[in-house]
N, C-alpha and C. Protein backbone atom coordinates (compact mmCIF):
# COMPACT_ATOMS: atom_id res chain seq x y z
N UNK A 1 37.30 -65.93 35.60
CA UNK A 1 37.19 -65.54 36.98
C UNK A 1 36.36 -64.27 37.06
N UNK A 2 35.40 -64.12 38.06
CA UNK A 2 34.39 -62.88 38.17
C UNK A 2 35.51 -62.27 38.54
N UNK A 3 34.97 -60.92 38.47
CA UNK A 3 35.78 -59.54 39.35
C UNK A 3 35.01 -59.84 40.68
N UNK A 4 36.25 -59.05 41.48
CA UNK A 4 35.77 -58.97 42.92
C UNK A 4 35.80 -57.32 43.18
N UNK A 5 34.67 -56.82 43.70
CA UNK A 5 35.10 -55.32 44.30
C UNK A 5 34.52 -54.81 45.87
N UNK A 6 35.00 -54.06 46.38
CA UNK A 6 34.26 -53.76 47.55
C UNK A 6 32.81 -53.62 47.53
N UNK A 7 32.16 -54.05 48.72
CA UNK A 7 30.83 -53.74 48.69
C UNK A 7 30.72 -51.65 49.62
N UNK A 8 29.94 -51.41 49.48
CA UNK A 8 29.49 -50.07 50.90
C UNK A 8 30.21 -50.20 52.13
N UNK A 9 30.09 -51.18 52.61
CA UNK A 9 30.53 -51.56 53.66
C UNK A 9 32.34 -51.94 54.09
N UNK A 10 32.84 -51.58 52.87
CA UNK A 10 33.95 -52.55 52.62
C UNK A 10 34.31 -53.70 52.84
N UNK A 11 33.35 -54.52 52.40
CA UNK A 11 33.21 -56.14 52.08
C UNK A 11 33.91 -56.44 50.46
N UNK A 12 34.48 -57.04 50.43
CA UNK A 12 34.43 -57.82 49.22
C UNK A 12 33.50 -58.63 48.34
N UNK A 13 32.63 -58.51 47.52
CA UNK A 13 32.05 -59.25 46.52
C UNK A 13 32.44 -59.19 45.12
N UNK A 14 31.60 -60.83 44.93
CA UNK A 14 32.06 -60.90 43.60
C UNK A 14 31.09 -60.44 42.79
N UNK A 15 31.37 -59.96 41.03
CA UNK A 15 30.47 -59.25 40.48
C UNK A 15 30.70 -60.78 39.00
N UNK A 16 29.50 -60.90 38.59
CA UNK A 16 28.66 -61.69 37.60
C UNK A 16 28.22 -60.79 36.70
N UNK A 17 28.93 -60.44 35.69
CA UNK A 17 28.27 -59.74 34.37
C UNK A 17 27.19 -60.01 33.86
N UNK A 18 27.20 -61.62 33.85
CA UNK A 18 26.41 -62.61 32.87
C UNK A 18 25.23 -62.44 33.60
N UNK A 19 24.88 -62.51 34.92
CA UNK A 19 23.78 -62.23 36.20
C UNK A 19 23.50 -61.01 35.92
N UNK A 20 24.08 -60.10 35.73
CA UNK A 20 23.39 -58.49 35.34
C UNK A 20 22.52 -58.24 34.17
N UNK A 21 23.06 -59.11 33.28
CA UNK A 21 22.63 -58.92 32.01
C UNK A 21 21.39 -59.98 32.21
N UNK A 22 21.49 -60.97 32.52
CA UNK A 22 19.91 -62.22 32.15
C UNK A 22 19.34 -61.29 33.09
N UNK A 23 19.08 -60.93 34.60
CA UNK A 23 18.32 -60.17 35.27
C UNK A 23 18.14 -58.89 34.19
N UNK A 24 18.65 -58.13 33.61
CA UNK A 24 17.88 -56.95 32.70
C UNK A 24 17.39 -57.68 31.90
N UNK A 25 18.00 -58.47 31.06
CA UNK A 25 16.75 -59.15 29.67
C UNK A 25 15.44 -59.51 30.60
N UNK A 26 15.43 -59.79 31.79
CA UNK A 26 14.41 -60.26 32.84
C UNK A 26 13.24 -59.14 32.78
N UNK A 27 14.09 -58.14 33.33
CA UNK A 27 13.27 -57.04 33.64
C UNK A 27 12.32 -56.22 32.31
N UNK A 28 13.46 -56.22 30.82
CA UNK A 28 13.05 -55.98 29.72
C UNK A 28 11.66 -56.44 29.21
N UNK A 29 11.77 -58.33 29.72
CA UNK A 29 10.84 -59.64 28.98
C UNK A 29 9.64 -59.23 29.62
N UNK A 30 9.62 -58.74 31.27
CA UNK A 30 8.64 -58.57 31.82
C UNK A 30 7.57 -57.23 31.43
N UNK A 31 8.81 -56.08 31.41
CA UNK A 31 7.94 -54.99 30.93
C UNK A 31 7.40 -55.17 29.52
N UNK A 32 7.79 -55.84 28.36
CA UNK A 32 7.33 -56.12 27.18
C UNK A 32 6.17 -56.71 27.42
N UNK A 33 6.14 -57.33 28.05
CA UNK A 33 4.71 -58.48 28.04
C UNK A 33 3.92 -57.11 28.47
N UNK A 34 4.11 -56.63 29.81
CA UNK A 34 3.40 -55.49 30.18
C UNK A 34 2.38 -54.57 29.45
N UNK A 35 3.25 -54.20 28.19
CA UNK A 35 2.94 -53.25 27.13
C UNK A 35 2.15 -54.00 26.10
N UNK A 36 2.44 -55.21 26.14
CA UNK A 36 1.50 -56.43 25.09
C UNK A 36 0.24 -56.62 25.80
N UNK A 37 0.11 -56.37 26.84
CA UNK A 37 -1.00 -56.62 27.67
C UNK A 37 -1.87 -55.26 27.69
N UNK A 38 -0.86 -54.00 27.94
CA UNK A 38 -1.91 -53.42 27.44
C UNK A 38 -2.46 -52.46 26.18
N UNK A 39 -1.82 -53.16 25.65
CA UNK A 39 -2.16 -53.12 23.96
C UNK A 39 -3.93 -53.71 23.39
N UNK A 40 -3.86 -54.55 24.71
CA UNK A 40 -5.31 -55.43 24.40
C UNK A 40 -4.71 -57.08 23.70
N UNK A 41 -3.27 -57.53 24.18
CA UNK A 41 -3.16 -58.26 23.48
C UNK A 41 -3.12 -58.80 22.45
N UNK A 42 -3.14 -57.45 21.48
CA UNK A 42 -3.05 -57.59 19.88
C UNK A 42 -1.57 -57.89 19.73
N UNK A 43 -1.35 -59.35 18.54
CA UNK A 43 -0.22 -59.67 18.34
C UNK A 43 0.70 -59.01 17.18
N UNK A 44 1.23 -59.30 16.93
CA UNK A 44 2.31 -58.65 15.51
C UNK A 44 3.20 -57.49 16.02
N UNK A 45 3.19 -56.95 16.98
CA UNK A 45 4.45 -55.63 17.60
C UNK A 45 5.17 -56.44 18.88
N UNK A 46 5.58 -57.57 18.65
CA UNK A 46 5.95 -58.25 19.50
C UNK A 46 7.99 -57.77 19.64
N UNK A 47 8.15 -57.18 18.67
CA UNK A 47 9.50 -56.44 18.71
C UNK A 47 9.19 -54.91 19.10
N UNK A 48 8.42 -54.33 18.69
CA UNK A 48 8.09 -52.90 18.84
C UNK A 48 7.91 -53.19 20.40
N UNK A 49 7.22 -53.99 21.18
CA UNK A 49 7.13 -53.83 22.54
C UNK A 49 8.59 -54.43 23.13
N UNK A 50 9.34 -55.16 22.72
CA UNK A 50 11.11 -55.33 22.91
C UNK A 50 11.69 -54.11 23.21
N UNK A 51 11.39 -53.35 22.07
CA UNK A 51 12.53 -52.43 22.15
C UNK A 51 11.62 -50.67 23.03
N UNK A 52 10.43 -51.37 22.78
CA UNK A 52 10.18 -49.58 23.58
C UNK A 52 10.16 -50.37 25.20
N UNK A 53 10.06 -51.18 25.49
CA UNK A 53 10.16 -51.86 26.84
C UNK A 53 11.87 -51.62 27.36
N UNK A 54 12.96 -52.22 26.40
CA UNK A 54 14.88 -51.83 26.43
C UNK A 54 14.45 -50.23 26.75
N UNK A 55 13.87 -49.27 25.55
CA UNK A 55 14.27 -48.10 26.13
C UNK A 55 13.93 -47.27 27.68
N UNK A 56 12.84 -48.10 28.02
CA UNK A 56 11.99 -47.61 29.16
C UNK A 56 12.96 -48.10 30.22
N UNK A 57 13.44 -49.52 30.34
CA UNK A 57 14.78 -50.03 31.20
C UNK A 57 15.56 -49.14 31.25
N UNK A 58 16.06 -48.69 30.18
CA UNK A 58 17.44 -48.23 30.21
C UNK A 58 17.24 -46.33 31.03
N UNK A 59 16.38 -46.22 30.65
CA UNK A 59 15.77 -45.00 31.21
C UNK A 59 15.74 -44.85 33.01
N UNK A 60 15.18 -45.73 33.43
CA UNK A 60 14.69 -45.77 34.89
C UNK A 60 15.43 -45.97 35.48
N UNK A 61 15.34 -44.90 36.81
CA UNK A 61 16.25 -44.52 37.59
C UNK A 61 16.82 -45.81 38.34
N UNK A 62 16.26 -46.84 38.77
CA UNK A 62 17.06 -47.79 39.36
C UNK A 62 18.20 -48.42 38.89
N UNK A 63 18.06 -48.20 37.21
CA UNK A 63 19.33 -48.59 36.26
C UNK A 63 20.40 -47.56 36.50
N UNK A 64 20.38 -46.80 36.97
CA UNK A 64 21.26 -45.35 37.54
C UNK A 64 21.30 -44.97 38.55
N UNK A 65 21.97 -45.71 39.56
CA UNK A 65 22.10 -45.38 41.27
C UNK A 65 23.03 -44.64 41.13
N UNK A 66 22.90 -43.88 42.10
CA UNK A 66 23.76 -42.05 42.78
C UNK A 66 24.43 -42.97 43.08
């Protein structure tokens, strides 16, 4: 069963862990390609752009709402 918690408004919604997480691997997959692109498309750092793409996610302020 999801959790349910108030919304702002005091609404009730339900919260999807599993939806939080594929939307960040989302956001991760996208900025990686990003950084592969502008690399010039040179292949072989196809993990090196994984993980400096995770740290740049994990960094940005939208991952950290006031």
């Amino acid at each position: 069963m999801d959790p349910v918690l108030p919304d702002q408004s005091g609404h009730f919604m339900r919260i999807n862990p599993q939806n939080d997480e594929l939307q960040r691997m989302e956001e991760v997959r996208q900025r990686a390609y990003q950084l592969y692109e502008a690399r010039g498309r040179q292949g072989g750092l196809a993990i090196d752009d994984w993980l400096a793409a995770e740290a740049q996610i994990a960094k940005s302020p939208s991952r950290h709402p006031k």
